[in-house]
C-alpha atoms as a PDB file:
ATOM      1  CA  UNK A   1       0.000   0.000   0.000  1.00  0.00           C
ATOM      2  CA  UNK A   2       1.132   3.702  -0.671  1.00  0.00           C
ATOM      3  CA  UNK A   3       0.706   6.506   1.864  1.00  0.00           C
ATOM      4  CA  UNK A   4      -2.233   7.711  -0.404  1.00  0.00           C
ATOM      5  CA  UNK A   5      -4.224   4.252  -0.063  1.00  0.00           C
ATOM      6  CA  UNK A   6      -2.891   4.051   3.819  1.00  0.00           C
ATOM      7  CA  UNK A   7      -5.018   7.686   4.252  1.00  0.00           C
ATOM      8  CA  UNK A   8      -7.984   6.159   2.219  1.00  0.00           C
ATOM      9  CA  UNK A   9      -8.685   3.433   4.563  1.00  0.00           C
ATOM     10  CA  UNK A  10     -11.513   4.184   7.136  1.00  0.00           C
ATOM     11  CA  UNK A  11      -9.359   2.120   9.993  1.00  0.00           C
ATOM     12  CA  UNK A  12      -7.979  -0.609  11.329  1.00  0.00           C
ATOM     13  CA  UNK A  13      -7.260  -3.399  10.347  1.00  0.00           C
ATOM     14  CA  UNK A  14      -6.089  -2.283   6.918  1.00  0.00           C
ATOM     15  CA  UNK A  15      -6.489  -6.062   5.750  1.00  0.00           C
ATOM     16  CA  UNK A  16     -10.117  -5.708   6.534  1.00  0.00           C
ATOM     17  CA  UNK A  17     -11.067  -2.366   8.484  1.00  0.00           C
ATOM     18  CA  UNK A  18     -14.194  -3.237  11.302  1.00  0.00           C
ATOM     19  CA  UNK A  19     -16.341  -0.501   9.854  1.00  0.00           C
ATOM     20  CA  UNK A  20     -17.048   1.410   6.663  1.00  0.00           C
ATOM     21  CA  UNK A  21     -16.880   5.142   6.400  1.00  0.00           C
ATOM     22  CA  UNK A  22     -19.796   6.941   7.202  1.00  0.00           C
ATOM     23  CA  UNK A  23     -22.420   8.754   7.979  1.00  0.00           C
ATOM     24  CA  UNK A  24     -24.218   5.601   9.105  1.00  0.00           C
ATOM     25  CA  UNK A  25     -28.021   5.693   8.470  1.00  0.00           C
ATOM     26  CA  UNK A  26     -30.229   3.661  10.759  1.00  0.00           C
ATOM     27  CA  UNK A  27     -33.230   2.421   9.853  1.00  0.00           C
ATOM     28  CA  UNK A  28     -36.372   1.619  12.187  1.00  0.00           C
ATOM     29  CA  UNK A  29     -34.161   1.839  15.529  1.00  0.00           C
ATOM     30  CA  UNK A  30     -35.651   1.647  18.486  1.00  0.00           C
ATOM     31  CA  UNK A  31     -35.479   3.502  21.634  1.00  0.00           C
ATOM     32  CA  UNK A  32     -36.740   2.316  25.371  1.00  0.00           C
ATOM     33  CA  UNK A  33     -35.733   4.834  28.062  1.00  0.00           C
ATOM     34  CA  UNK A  34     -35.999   5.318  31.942  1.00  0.00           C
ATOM     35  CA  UNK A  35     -36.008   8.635  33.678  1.00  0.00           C
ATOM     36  CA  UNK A  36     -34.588   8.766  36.709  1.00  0.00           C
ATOM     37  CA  UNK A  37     -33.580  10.954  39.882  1.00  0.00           C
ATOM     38  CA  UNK A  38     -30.084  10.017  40.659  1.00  0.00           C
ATOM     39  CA  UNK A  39     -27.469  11.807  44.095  1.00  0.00           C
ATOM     40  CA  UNK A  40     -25.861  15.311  42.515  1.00  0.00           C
ATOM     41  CA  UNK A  41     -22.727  13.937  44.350  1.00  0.00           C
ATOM     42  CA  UNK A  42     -22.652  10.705  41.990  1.00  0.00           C
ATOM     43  CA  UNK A  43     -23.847  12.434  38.656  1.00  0.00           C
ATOM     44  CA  UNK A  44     -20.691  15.216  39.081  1.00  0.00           C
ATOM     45  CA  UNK A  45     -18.435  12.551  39.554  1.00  0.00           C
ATOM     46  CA  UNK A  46     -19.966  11.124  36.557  1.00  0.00           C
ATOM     47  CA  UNK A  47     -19.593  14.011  34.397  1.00  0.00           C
ATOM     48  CA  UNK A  48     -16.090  15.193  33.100  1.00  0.00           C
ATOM     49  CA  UNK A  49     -15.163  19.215  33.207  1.00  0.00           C
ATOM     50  CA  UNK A  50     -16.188  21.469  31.729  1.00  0.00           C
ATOM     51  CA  UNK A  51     -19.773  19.691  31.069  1.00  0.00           C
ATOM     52  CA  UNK A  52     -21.633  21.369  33.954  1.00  0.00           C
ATOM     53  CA  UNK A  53     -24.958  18.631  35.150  1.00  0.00           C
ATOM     54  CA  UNK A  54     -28.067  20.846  34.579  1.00  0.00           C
ATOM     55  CA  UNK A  55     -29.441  20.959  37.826  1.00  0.00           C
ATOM     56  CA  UNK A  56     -32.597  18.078  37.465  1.00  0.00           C
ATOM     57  CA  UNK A  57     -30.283  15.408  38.625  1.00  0.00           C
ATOM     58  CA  UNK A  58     -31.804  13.646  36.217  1.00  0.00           C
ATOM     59  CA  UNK A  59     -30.423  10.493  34.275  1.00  0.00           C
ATOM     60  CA  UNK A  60     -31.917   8.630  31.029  1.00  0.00           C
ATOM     61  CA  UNK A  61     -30.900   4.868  31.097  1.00  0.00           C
ATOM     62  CA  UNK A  62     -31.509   4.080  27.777  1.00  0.00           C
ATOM     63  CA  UNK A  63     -31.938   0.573  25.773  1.00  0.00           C
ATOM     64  CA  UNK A  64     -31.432   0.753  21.210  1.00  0.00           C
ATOM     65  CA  UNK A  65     -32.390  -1.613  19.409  1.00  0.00           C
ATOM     66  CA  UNK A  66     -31.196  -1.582  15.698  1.00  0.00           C
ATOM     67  CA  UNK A  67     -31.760  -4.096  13.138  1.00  0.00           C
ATOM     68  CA  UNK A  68     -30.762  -1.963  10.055  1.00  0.00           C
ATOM     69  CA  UNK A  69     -27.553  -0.275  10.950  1.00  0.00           C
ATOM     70  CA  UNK A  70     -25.394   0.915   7.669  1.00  0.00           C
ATOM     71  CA  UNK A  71     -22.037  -0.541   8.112  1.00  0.00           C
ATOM     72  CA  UNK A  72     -22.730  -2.157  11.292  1.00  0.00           C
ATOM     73  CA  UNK A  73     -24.977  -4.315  10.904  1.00  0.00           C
ATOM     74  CA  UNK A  74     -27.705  -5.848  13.536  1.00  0.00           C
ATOM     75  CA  UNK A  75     -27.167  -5.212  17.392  1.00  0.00           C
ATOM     76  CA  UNK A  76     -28.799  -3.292  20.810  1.00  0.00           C
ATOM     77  CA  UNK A  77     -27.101  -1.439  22.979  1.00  0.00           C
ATOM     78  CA  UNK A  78     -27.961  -0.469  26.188  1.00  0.00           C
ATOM     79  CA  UNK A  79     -26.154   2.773  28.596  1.00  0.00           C
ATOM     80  CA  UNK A  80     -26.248   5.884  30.462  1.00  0.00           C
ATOM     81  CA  UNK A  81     -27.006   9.400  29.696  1.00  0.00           C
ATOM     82  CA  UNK A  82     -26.695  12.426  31.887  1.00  0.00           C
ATOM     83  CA  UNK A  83     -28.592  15.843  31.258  1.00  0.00           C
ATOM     84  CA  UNK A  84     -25.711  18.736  30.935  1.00  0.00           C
ATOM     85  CA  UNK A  85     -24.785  22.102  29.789  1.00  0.00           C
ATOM     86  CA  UNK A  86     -21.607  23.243  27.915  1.00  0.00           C
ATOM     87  CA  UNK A  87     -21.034  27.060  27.159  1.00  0.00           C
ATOM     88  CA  UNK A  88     -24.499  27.681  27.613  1.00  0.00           C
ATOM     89  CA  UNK A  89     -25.868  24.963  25.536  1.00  0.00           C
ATOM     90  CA  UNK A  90     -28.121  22.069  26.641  1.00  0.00           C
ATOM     91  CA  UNK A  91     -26.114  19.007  25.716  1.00  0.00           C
ATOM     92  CA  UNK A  92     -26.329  15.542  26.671  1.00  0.00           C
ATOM     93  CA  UNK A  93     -23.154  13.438  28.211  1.00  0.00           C
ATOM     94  CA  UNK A  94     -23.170   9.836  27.212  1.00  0.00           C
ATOM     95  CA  UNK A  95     -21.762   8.309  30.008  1.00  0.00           C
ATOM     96  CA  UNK A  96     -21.950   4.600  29.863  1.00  0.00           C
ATOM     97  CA  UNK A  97     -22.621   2.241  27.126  1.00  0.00           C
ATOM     98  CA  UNK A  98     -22.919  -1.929  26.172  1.00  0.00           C
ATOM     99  CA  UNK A  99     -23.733  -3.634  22.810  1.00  0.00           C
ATOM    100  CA  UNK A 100     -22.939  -6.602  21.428  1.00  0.00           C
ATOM    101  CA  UNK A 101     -21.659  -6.503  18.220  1.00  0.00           C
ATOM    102  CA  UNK A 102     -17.836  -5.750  17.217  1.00  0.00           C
ATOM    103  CA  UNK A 103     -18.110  -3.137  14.407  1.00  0.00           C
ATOM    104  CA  UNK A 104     -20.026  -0.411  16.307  1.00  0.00           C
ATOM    105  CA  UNK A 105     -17.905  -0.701  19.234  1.00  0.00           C
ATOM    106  CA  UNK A 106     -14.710  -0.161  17.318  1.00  0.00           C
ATOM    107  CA  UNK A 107     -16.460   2.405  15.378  1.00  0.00           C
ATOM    108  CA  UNK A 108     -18.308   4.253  17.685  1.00  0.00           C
ATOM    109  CA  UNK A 109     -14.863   4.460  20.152  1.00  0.00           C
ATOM    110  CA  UNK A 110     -12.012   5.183  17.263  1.00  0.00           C
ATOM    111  CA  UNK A 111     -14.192   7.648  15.464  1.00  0.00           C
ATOM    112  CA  UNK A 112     -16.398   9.379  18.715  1.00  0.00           C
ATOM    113  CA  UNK A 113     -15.628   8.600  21.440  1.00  0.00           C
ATOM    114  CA  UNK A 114     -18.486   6.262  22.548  1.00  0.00           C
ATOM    115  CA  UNK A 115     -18.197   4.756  25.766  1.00  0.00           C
ATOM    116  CA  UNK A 116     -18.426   1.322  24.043  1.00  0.00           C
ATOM    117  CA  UNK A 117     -17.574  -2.106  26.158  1.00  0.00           C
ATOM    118  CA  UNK A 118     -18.986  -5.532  25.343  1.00  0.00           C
ATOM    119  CA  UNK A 119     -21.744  -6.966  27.078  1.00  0.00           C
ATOM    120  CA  UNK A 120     -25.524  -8.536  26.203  1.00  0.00           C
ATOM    121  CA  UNK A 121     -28.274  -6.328  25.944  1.00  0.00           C
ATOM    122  CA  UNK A 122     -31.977  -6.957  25.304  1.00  0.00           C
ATOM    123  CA  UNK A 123     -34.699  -4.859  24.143  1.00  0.00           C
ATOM    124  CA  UNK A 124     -38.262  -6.781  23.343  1.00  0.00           C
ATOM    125  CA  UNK A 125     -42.057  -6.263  24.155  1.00  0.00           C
ATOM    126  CA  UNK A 126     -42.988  -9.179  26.349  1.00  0.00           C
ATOM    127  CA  UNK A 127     -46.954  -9.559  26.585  1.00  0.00           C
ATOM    128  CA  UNK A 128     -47.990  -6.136  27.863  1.00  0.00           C
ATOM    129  CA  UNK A 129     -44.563  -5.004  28.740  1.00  0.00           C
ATOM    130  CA  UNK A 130     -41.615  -3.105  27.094  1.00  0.00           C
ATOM    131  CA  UNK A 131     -38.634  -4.718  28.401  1.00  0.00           C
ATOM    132  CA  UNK A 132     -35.165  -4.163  28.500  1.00  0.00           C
ATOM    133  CA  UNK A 133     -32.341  -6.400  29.951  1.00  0.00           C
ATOM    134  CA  UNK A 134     -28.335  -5.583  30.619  1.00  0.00           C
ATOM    135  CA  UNK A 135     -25.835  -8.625  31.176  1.00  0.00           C
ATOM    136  CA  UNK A 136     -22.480  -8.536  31.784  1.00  0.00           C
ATOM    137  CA  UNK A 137     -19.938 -11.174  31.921  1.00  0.00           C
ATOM    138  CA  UNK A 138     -23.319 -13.695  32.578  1.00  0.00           C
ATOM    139  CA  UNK A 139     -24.893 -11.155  34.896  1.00  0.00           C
ATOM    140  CA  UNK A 140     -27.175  -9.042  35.439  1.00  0.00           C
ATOM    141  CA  UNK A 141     -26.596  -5.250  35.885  1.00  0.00           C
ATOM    142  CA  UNK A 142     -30.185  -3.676  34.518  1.00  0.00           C
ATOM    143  CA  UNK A 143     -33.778  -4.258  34.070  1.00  0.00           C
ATOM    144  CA  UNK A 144     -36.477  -1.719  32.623  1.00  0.00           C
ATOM    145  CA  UNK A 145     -39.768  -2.037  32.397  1.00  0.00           C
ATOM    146  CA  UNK A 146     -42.713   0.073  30.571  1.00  0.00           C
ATOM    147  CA  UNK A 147     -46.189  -0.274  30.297  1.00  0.00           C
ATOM    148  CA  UNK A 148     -46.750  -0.656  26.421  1.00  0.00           C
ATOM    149  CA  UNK A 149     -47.877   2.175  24.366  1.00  0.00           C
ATOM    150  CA  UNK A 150     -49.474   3.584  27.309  1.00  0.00           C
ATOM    151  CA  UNK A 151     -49.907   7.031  25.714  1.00  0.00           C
ATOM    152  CA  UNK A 152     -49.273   8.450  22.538  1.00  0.00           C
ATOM    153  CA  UNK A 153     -46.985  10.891  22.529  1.00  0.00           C
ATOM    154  CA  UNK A 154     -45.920  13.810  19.882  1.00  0.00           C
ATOM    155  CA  UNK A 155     -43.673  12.940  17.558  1.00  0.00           C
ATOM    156  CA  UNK A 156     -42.481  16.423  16.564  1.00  0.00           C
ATOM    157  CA  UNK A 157     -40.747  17.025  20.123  1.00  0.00           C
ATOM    158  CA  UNK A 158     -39.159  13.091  19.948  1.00  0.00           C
ATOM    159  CA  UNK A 159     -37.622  14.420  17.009  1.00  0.00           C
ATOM    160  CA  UNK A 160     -36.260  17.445  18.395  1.00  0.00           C
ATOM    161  CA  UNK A 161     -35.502  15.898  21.049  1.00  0.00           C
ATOM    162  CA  UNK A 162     -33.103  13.911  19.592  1.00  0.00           C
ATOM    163  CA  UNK A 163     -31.361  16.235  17.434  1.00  0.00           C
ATOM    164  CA  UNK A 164     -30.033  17.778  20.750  1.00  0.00           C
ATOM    165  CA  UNK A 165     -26.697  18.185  21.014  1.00  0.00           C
ATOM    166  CA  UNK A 166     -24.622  14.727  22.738  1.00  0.00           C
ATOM    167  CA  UNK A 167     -21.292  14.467  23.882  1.00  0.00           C
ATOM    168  CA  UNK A 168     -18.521  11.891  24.379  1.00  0.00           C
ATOM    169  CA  UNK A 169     -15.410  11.972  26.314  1.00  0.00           C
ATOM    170  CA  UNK A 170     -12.955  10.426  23.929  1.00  0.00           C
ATOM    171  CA  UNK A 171      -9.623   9.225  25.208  1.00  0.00           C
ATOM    172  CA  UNK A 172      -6.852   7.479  23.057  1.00  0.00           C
ATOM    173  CA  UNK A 173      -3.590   6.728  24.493  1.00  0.00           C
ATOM    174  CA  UNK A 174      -0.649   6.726  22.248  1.00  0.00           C
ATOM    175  CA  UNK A 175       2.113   4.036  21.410  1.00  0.00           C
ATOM    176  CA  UNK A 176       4.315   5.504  24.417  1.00  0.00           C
ATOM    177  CA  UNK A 177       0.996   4.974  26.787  1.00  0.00           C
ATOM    178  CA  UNK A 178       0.809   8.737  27.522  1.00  0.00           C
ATOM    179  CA  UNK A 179      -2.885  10.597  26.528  1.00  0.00           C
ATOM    180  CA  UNK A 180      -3.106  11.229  22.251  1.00  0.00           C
ATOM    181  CA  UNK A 181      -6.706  12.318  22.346  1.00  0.00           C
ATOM    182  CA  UNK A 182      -8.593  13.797  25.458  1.00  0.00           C
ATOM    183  CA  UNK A 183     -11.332  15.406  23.781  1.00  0.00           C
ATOM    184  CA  UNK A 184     -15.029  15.952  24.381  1.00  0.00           C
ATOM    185  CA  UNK A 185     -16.607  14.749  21.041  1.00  0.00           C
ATOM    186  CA  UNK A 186     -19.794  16.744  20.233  1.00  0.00           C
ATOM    187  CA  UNK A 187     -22.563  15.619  17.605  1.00  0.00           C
ATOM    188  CA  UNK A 188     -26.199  15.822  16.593  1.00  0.00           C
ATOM    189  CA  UNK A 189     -28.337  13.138  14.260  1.00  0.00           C
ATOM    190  CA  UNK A 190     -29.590  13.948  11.351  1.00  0.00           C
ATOM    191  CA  UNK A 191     -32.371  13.222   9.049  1.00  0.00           C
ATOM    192  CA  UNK A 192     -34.711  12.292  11.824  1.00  0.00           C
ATOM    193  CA  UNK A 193     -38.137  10.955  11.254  1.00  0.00           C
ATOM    194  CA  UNK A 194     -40.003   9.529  14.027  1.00  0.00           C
ATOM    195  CA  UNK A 195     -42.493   6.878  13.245  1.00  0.00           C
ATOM    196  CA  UNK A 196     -44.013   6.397  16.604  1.00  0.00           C
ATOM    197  CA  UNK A 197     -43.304   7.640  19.948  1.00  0.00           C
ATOM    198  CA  UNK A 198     -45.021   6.792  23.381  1.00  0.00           C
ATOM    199  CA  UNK A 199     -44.876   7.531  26.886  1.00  0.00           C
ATOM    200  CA  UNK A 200     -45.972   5.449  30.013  1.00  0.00           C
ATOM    201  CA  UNK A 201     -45.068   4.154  33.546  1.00  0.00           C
ATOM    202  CA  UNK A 202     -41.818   2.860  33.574  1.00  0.00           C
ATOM    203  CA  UNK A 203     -39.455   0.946  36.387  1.00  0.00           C
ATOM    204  CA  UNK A 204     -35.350   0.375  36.257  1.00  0.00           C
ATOM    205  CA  UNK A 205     -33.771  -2.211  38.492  1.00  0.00           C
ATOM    206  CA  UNK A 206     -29.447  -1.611  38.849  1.00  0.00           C
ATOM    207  CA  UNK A 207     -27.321  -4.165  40.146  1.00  0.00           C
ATOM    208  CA  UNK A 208     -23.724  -2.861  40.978  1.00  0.00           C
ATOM    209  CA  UNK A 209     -20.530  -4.721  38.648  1.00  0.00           C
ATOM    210  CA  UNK A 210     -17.287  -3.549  38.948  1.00  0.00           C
ATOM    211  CA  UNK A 211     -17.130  -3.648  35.276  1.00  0.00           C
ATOM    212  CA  UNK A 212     -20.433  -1.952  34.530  1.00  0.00           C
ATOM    213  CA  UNK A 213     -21.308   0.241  37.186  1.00  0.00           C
ATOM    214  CA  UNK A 214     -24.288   1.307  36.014  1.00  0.00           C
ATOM    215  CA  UNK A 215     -25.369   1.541  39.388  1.00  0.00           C
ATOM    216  CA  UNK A 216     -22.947   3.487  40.614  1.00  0.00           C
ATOM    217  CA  UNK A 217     -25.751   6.376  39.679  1.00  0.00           C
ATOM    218  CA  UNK A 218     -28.734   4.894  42.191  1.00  0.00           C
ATOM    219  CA  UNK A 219     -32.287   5.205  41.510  1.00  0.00           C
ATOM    220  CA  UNK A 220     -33.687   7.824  43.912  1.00  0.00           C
ATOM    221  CA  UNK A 221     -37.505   8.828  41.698  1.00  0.00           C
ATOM    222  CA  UNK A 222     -38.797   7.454  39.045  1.00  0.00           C
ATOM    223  CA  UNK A 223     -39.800  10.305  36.016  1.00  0.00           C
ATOM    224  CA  UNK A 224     -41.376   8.204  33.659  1.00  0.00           C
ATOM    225  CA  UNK A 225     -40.435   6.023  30.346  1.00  0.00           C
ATOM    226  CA  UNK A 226     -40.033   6.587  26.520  1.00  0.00           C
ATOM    227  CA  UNK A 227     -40.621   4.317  24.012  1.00  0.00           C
ATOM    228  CA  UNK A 228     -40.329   5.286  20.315  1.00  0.00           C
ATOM    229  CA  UNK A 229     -39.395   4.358  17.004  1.00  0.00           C
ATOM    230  CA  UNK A 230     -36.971   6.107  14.208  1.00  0.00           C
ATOM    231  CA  UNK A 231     -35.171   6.443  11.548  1.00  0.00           C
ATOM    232  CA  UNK A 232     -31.699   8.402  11.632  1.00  0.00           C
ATOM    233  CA  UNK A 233     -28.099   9.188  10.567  1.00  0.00           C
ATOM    234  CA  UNK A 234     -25.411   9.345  12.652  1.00  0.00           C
ATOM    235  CA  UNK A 235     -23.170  12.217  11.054  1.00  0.00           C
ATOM    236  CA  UNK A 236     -19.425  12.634  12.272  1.00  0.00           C
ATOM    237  CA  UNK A 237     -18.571  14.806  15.064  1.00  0.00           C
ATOM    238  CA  UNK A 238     -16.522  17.709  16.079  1.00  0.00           C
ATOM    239  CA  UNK A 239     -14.189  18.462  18.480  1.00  0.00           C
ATOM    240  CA  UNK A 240     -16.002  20.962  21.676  1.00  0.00           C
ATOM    241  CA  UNK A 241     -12.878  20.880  23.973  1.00  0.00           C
ATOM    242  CA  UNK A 242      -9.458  19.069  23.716  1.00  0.00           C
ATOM    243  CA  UNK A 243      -7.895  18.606  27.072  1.00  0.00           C
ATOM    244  CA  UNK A 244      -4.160  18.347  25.424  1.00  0.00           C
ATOM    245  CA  UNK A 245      -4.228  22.134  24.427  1.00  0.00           C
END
C-alpha cells in the first residue's frame, strides 16, 4: 500500500477495516428509556469538566435496538445518559454504554468517542410489557420495564428531542501509553423521522458490577419512560474541547 491508499482506509485493520466510512443511516431503531432521579454527588463525579450537570439530577438509562444499521450491521445497545450544559448549551453526556456486536464498538470508540464495552443487551415487548435487559460477563446489571404504548406521545418534540446536542469523552492513548486524544466529542443526528413515539409508567432495576457500574448512579424517583421508534443518521462529530491544548 502507498501513503495515499494508507489515508484512504476508514481504519484498522487495513487487511479488513471493522467498519465502513460513514455517515451511518439507521433504519427503524428503536429507543426504550428510563427517567430517573439520581445523588448530585454521583452524577458530578460522573460528568467530566467542563460539562456542567443541569441541575434536574436527572439520568436517562436508555436501551437501542437496531436491526438496520449501515455498516454495522444488527445489534442493541444499552447505557447511560446524563442531562448537561456546555457554554451555555443544553447538551447531553453519554456516560456509559454496552452492545454486542464488534463493528459499532470499534467504530463508535475510534471515530467518537463512545463509551463502548462488550456486554448482552436486550430490548423486546414481552406480553404487555416493554422490556429491557443488561448482562455482563453472565450477569445481570439492569432491568427496565414500561407499560406498552401507554400514551401516545408527539412525535415532533421526539424528534427534536433527539437532534439535541450529545457528547462523548474520547480518550486514546498513544504508542508511548501517555494521553493522544482527550477530547469531548460533540454531535447531533440527522435526518430524523419519528415513526411512533409513546410515553408510560416505567421501572429500572441496577445491580452494581465492577465492570459496569451502572449503578454506581442509584435510583432515587422514578420520572417516567419513553418508548419510540426512528429512523436516523449518525453524522461525524466535532471536536467541543481538547484537554491536550
Amino acid at each position: 500500500m502507498n501513503k495515499q491508499e494508507i489515508l484512504a482506509l476508514p481504519g484498522m485493520p487495513a487487511a479488513s477495516p471493522s467498519f465502513p466510512r460513514g455517515p451511518y443511516r439507521f433504519i427503524d431503531r428503536e429507543y426504550f428509556i428510563v427517567a430517573y432521579e439520581s445523588c448530585p454527588e454521583a452524577i458530578r463525579q460522573a460528568v467530566p469538566e467542563p460539562l456542567v450537570p443541569d441541575g434536574s439530577n436527572s439520568v436517562h438509562y436508555e436501551w437501542i435496538r437496531m436491526p438496520d444499521s449501515s455498516g454495522f450491521g444488527d445489534y442493541t445497545e444499552s447505557g447511560v445518559v446524563i442531562p448537561c450544559s456546555f457554554a451555555g448549551e443544553a447538551v447531553n453526556f453519554v456516560a456509559q454504554m454496552y452492545l454486542d456486536c464488534d463493528p459499532p464498538i470499534v467504530g463508535g470508540r475510534e471515530i467518537w468517542g463512545f463509551p463502548k464495552k462488550y456486554a448482552n443487551p436486550k430490548l423486546e415487548v414481552v406480553q404487555d410489557t416493554v422490556t429491557g435487559t443488561l448482562h455482563y460477563a453472565g450477569q445481570l446489571v439492569a432491568m427496565g420495564t414500561m407499560g406498552y404504548k401507554f400514551v401516545a406521545s408527539d412525535m415532533a418534540a421526539t424528534a427534536r428531542a433527539m437532534t439535541k446536542t450529545q457528547m462523548n469523552l474520547k480518550l486514546i492513548p498513544g504508542c508511548d501509553g501517555e494521553p493522544a486524544i482527550a477530547q469531548l466529542v460533540a454531535y447531533n443526528l440527522s435526518e430524523v423521522s419519528v415513526k411512533g413515539s409513546w410515553t408510560g409508567p416505567a421501572r429500572l432495576h441496577l445491580v452494581p458490577h465492577v465492570h459496569a457500574p451502572v449503578a454506581d448512579l442509584p435510583v432515587k424517583r422514578y420520572l417516567g419512560g419513553q418508548h419510540f421508534v426512528a429512523d436516523l443518521t449518525l453524522p461525524f462529530g466535532r471536536v467541543a474541547f481538547d484537554y491536550l491544548k
